[in-house]
PDB file of N, CA and C in Angstrom:
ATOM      1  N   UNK A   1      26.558 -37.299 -18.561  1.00  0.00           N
ATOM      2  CA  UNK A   1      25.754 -37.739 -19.691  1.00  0.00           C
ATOM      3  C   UNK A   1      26.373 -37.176 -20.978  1.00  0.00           C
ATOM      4  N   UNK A   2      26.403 -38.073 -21.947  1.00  0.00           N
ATOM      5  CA  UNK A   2      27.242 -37.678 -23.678  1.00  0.00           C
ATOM      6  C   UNK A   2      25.871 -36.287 -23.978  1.00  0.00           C
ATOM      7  N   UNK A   3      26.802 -35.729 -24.887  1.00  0.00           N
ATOM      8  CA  UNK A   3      26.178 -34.940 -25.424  1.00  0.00           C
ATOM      9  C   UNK A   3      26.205 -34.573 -26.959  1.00  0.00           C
ATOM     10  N   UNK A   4      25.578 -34.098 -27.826  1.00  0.00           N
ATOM     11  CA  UNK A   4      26.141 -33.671 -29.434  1.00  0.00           C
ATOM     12  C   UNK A   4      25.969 -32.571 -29.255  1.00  0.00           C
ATOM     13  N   UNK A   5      26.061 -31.466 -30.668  1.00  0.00           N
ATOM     14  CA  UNK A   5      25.890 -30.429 -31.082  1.00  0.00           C
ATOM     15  C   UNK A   5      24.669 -30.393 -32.083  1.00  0.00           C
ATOM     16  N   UNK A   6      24.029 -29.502 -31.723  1.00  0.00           N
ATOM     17  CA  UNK A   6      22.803 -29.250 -33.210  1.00  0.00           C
ATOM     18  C   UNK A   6      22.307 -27.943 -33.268  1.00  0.00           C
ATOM     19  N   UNK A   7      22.073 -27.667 -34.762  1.00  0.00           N
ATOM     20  CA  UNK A   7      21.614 -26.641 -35.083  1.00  0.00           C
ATOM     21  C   UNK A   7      20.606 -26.464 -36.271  1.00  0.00           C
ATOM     22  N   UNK A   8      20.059 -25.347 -37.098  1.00  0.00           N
ATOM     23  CA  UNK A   8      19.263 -25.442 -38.044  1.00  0.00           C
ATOM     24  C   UNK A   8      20.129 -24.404 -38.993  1.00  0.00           C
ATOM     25  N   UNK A   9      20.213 -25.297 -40.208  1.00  0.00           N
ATOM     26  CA  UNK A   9      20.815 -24.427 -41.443  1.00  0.00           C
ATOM     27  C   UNK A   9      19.717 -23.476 -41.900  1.00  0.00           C
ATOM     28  N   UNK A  10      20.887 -22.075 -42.279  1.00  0.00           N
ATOM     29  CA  UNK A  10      19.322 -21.166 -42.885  1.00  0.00           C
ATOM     30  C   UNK A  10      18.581 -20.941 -43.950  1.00  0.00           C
ATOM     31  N   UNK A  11      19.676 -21.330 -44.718  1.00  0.00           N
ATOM     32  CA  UNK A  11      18.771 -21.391 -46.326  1.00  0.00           C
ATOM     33  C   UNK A  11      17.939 -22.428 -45.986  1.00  0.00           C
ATOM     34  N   UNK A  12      17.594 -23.553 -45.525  1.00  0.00           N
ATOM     35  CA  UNK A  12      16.954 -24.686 -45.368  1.00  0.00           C
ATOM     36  C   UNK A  12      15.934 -24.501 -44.278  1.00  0.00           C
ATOM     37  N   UNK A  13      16.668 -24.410 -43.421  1.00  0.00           N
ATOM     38  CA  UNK A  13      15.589 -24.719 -41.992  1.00  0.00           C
ATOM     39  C   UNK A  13      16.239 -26.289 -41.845  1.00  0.00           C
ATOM     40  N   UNK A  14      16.384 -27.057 -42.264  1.00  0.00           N
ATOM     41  CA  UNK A  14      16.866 -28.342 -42.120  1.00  0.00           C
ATOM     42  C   UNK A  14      17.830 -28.568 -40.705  1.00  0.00           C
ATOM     43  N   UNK A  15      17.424 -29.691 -39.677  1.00  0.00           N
ATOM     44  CA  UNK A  15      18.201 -30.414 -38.554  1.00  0.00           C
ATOM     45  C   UNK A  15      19.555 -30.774 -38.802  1.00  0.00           C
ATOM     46  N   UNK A  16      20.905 -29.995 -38.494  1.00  0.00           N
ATOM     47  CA  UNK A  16      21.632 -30.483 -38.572  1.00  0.00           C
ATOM     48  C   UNK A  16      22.048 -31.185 -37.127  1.00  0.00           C
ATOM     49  N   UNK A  17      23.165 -31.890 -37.418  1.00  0.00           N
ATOM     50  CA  UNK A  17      23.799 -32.732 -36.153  1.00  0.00           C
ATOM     51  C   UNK A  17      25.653 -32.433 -36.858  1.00  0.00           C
ATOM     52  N   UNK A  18      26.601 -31.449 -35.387  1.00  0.00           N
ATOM     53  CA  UNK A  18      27.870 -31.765 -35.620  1.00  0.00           C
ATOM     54  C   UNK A  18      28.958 -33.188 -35.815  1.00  0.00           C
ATOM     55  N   UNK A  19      29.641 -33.347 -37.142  1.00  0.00           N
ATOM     56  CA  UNK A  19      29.995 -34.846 -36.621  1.00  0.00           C
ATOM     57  C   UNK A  19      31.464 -34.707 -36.080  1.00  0.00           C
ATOM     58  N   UNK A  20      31.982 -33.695 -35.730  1.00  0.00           N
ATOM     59  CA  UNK A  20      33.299 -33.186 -35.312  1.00  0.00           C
ATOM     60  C   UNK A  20      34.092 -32.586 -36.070  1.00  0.00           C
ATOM     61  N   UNK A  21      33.393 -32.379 -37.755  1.00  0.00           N
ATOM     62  CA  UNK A  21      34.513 -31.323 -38.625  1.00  0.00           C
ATOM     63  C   UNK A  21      33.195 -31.260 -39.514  1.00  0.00           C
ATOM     64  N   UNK A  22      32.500 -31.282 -39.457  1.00  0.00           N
ATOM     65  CA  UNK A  22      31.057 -30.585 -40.353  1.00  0.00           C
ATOM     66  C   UNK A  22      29.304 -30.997 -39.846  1.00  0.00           C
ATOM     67  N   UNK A  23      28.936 -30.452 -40.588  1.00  0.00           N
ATOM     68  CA  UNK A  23      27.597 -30.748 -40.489  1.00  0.00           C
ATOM     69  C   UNK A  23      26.511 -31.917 -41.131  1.00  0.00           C
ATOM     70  N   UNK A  24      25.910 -32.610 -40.623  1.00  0.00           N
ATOM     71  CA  UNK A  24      25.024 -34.079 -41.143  1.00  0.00           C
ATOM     72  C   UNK A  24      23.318 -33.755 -40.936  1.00  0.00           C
ATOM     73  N   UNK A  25      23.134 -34.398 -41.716  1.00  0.00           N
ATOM     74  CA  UNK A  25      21.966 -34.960 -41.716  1.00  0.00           C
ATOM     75  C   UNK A  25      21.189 -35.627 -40.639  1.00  0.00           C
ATOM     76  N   UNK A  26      22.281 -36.841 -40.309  1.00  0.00           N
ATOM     77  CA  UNK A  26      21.930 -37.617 -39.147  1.00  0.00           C
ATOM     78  C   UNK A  26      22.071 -37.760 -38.125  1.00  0.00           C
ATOM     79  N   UNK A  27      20.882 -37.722 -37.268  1.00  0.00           N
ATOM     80  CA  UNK A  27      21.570 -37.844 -35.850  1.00  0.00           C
ATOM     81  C   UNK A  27      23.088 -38.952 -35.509  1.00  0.00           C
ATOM     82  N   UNK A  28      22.634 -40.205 -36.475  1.00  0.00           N
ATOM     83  CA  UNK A  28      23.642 -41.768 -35.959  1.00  0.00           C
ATOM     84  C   UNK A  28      25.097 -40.674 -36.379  1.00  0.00           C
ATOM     85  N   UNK A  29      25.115 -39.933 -37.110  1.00  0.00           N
ATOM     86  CA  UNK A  29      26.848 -39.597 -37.529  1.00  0.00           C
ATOM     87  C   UNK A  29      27.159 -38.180 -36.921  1.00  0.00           C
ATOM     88  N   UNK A  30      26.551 -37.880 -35.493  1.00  0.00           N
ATOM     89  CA  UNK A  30      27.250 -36.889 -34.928  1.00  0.00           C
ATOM     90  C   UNK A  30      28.220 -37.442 -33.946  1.00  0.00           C
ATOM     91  N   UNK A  31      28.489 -36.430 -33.343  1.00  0.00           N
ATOM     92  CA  UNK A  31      30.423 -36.434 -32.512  1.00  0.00           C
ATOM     93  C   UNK A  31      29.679 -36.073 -31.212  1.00  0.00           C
ATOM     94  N   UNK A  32      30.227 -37.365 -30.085  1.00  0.00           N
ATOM     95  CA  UNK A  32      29.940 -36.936 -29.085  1.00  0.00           C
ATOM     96  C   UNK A  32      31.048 -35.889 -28.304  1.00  0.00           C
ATOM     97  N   UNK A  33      30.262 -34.799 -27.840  1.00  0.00           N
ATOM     98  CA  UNK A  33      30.877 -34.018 -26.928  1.00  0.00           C
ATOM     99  C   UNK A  33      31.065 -34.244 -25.690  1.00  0.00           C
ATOM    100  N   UNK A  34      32.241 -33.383 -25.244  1.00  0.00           N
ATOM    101  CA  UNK A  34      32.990 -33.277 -23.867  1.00  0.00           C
ATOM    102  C   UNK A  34      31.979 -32.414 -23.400  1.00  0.00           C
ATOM    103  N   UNK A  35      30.779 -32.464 -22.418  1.00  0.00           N
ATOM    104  CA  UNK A  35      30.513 -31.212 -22.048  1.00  0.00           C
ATOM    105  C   UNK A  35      30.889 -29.913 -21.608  1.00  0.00           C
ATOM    106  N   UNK A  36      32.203 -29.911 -21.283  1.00  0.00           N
ATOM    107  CA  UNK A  36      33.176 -28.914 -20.996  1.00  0.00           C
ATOM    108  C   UNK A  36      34.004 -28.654 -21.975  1.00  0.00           C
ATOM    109  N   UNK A  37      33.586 -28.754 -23.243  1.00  0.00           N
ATOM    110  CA  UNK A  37      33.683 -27.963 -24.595  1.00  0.00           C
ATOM    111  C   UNK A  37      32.631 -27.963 -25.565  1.00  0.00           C
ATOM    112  N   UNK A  38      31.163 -27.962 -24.807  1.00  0.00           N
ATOM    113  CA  UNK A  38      30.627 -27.606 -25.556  1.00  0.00           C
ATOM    114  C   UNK A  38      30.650 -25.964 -25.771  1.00  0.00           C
ATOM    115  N   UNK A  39      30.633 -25.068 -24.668  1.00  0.00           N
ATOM    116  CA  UNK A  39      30.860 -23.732 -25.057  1.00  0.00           C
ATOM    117  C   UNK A  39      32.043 -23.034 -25.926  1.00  0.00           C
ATOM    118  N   UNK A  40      33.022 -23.347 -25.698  1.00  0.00           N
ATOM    119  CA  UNK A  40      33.539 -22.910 -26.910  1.00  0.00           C
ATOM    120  C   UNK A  40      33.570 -23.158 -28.214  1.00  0.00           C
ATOM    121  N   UNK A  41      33.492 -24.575 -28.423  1.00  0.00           N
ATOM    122  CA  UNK A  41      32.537 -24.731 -29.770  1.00  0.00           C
ATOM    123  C   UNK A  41      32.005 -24.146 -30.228  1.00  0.00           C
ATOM    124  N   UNK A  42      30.845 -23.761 -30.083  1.00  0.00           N
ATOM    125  CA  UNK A  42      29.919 -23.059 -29.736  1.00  0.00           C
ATOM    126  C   UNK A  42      30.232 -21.637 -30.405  1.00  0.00           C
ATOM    127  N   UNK A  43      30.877 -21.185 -29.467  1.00  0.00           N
ATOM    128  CA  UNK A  43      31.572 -19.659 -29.988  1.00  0.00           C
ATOM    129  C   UNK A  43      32.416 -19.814 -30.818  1.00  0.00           C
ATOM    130  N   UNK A  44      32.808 -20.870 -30.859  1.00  0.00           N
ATOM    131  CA  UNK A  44      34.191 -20.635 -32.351  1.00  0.00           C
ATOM    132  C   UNK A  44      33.352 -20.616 -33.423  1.00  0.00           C
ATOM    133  N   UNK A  45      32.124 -21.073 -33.380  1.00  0.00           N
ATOM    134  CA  UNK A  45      31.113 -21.683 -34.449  1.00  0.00           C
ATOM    135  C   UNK A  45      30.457 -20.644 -35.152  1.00  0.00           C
ATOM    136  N   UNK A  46      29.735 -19.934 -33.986  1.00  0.00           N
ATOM    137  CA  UNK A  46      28.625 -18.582 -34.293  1.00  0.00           C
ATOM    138  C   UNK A  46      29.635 -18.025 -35.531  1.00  0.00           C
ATOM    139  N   UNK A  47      30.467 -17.371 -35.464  1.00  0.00           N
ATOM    140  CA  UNK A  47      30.570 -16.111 -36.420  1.00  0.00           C
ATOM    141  C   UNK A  47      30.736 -16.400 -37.689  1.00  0.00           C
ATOM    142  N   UNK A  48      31.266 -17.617 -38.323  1.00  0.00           N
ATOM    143  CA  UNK A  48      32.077 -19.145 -39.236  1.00  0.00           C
ATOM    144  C   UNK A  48      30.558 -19.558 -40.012  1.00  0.00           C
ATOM    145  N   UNK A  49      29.710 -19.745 -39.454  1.00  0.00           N
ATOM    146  CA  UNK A  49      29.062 -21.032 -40.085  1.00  0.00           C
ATOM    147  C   UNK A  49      27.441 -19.707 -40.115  1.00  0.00           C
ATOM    148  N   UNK A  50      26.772 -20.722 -41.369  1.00  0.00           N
ATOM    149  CA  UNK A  50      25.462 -20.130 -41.310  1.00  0.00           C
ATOM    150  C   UNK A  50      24.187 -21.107 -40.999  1.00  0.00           C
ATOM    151  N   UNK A  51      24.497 -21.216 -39.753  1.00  0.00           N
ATOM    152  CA  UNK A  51      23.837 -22.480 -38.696  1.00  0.00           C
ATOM    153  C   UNK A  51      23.708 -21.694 -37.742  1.00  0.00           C
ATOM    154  N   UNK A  52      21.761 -21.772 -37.385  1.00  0.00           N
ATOM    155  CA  UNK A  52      21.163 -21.007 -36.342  1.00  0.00           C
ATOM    156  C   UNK A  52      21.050 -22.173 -35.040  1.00  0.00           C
ATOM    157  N   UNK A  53      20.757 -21.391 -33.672  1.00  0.00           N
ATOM    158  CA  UNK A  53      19.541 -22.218 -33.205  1.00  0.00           C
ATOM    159  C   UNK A  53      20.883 -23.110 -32.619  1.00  0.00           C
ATOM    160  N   UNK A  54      22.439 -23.302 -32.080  1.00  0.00           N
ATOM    161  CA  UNK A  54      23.331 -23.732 -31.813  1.00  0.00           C
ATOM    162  C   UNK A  54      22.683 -24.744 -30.554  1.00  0.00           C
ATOM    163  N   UNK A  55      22.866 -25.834 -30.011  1.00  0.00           N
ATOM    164  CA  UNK A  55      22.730 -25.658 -29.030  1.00  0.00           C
ATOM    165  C   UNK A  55      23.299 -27.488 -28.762  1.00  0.00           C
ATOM    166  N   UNK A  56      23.746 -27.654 -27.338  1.00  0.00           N
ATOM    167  CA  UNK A  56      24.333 -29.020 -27.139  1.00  0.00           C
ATOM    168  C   UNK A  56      22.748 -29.525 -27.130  1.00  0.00           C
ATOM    169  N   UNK A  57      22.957 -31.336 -26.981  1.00  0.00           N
ATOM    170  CA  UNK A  57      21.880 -32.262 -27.074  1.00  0.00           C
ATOM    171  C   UNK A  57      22.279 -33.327 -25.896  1.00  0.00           C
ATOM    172  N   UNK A  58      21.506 -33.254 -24.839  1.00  0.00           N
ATOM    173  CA  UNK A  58      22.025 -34.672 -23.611  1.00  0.00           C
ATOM    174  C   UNK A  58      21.161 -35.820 -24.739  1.00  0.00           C
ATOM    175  N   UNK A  59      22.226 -36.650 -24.638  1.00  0.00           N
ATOM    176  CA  UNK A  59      21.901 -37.886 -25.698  1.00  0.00           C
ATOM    177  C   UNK A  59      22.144 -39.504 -24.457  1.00  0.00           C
ATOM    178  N   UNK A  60      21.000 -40.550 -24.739  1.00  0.00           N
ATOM    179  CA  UNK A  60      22.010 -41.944 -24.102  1.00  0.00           C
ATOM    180  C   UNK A  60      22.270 -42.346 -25.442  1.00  0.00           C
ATOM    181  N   UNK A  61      23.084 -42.895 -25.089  1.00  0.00           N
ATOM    182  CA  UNK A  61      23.926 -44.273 -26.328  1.00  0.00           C
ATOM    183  C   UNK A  61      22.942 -45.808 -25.797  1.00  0.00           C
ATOM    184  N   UNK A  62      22.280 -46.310 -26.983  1.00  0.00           N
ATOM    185  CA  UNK A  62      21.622 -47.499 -26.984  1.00  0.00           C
ATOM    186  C   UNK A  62      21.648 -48.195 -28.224  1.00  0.00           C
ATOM    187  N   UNK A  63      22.817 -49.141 -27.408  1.00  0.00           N
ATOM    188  CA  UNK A  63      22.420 -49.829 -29.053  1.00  0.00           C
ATOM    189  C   UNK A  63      23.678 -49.609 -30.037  1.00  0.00           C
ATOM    190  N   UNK A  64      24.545 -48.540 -29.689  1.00  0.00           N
ATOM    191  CA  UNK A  64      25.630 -47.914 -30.937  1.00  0.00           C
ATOM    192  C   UNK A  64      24.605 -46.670 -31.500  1.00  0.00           C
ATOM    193  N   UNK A  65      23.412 -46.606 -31.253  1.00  0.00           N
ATOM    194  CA  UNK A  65      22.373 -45.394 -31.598  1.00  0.00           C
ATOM    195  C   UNK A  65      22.411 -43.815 -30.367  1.00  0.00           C
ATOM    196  N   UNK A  66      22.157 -43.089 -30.612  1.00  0.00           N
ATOM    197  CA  UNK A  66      21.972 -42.148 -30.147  1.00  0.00           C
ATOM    198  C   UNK A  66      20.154 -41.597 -29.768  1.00  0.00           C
ATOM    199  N   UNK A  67      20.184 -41.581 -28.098  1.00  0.00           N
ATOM    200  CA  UNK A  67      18.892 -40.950 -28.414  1.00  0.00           C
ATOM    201  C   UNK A  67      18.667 -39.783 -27.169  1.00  0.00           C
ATOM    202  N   UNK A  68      17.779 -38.830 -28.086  1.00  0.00           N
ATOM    203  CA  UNK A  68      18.110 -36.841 -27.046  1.00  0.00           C
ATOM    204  C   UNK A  68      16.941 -37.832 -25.971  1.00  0.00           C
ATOM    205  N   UNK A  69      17.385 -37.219 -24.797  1.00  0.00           N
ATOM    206  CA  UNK A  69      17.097 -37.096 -23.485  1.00  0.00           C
ATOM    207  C   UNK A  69      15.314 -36.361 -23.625  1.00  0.00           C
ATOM    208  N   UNK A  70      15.514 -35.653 -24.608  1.00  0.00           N
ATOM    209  CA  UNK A  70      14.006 -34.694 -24.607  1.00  0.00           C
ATOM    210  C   UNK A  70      13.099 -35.144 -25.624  1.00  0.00           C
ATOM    211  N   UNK A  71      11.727 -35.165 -25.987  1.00  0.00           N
ATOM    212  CA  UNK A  71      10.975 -35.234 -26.527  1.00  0.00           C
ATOM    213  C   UNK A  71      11.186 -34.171 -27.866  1.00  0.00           C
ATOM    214  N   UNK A  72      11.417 -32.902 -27.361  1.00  0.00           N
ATOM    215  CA  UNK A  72      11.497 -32.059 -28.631  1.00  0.00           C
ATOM    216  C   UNK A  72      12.826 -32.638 -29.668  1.00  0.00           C
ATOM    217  N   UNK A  73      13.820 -32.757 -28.848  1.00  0.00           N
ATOM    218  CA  UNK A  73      14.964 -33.367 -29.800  1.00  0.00           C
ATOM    219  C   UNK A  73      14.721 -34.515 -30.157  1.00  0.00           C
ATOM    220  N   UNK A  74      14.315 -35.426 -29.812  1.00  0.00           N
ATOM    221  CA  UNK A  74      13.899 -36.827 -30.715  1.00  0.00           C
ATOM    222  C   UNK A  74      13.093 -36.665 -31.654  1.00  0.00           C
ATOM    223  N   UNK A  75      12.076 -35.663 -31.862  1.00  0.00           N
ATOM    224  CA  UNK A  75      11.134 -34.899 -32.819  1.00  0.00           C
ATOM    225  C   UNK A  75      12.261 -34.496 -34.073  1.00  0.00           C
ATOM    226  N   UNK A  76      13.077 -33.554 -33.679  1.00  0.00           N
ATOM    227  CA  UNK A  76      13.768 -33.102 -34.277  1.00  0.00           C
ATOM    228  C   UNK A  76      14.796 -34.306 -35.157  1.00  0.00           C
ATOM    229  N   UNK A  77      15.601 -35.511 -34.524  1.00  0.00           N
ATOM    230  CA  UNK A  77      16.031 -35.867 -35.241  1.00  0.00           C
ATOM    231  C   UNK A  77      15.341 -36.811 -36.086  1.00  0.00           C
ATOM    232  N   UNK A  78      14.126 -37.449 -35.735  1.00  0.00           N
ATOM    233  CA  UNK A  78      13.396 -38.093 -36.655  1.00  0.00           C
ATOM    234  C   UNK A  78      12.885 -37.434 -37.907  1.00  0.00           C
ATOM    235  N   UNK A  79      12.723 -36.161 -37.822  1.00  0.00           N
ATOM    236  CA  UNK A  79      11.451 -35.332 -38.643  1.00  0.00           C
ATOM    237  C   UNK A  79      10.399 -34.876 -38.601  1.00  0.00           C
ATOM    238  N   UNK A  80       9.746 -34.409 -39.587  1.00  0.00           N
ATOM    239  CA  UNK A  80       8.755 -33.279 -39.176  1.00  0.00           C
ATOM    240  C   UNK A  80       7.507 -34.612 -38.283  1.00  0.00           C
ATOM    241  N   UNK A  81       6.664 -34.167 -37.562  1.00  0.00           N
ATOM    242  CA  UNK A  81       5.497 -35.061 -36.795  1.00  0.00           C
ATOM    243  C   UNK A  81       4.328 -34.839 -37.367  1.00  0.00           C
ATOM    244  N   UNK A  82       4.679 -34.353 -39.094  1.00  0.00           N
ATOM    245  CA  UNK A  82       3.152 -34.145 -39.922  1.00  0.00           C
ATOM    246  C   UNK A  82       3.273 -35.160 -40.591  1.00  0.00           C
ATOM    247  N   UNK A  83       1.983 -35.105 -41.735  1.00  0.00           N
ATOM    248  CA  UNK A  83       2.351 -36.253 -42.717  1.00  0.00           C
ATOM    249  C   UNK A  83       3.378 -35.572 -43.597  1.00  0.00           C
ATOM    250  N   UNK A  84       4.919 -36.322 -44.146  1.00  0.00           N
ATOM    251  CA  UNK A  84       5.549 -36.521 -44.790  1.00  0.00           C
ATOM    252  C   UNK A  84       5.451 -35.574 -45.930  1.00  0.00           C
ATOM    253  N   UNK A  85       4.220 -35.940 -46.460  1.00  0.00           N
ATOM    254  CA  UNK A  85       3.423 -35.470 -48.074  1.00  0.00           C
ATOM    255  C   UNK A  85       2.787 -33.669 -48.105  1.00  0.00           C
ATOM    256  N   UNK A  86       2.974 -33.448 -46.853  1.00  0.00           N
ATOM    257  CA  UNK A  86       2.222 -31.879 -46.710  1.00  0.00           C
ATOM    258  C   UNK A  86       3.726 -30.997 -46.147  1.00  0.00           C
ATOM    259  N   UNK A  87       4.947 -31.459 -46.104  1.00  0.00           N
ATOM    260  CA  UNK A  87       5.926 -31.122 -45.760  1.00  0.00           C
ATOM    261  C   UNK A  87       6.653 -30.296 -47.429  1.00  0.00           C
ATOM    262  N   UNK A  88       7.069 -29.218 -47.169  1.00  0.00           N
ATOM    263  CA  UNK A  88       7.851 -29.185 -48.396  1.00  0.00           C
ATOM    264  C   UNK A  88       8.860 -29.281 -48.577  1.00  0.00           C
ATOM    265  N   UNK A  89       9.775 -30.213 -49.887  1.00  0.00           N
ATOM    266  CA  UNK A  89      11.027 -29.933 -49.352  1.00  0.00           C
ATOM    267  C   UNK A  89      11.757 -29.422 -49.281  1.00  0.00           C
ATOM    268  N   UNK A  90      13.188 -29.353 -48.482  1.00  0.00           N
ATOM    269  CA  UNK A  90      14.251 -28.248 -48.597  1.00  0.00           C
ATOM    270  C   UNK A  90      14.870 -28.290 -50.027  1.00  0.00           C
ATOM    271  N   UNK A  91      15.101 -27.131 -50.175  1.00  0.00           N
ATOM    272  CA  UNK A  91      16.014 -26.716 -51.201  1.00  0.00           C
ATOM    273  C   UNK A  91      17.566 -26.561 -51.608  1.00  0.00           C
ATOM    274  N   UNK A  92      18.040 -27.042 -52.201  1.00  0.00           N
ATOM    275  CA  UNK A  92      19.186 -26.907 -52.538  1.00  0.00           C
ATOM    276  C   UNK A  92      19.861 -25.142 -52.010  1.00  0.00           C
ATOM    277  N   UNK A  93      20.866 -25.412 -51.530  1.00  0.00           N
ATOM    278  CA  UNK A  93      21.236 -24.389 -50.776  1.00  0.00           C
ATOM    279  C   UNK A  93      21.718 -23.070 -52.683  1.00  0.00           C
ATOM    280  N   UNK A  94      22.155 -23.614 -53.280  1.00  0.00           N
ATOM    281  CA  UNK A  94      22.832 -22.976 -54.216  1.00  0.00           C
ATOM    282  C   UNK A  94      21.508 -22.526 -55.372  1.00  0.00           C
ATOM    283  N   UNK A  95      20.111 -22.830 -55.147  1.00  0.00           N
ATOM    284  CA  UNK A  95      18.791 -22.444 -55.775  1.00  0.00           C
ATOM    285  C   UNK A  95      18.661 -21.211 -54.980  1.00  0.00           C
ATOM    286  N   UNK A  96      18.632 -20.889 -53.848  1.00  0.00           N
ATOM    287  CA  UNK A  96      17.982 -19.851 -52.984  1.00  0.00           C
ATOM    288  C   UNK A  96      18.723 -18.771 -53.564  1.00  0.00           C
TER     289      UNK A  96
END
């Protein structure tokens, strides 16, 4: 089964998705992984980047779309499951 990379930026808290040389927004523009590199990834990643919360994503492909295998990760790449309007938003990383 394909897999991505995801994590949460920390000034933000914000869902990222790896797209194979940085970090997105969107789930549709991540990089599918080899599962037998997701661990070193992984570790090359931790010490480099200020992205918590690392972790691969079992994804199917439908469609040319991407969708996580789990309930919590489909949460995650859609957005918060409150109303919209009681959410605050993230901040510019260079305000904090």
């Amino acid at each position: 089964m394909p897999h991505i990379l995801t994590g949460n930026r920390l000034e933000t808290g914000d869902v990222l998705w790896w797209d194979g040389s940085d970090w997105t927004l969107h789930i549709r523009e991540a990089a599918l992984i080899e599962p037998a590199a997701i661990e070193a990834l992984i570790a090359e990643m931790k010490p480099a980047e200020r992205i918590n919360d690392l972790a691969a994503v079992e994804v199917t492909v439908e469609g040319g779309s991407y969708r996580p295998t789990t309930t919590r990760e489909r949460v995650r790449a859609i957005g918060p499951s409150v109303r919209p309007d009681f959410a605050l938003p993230s901040l510019p990383v260079d305000t904090i």
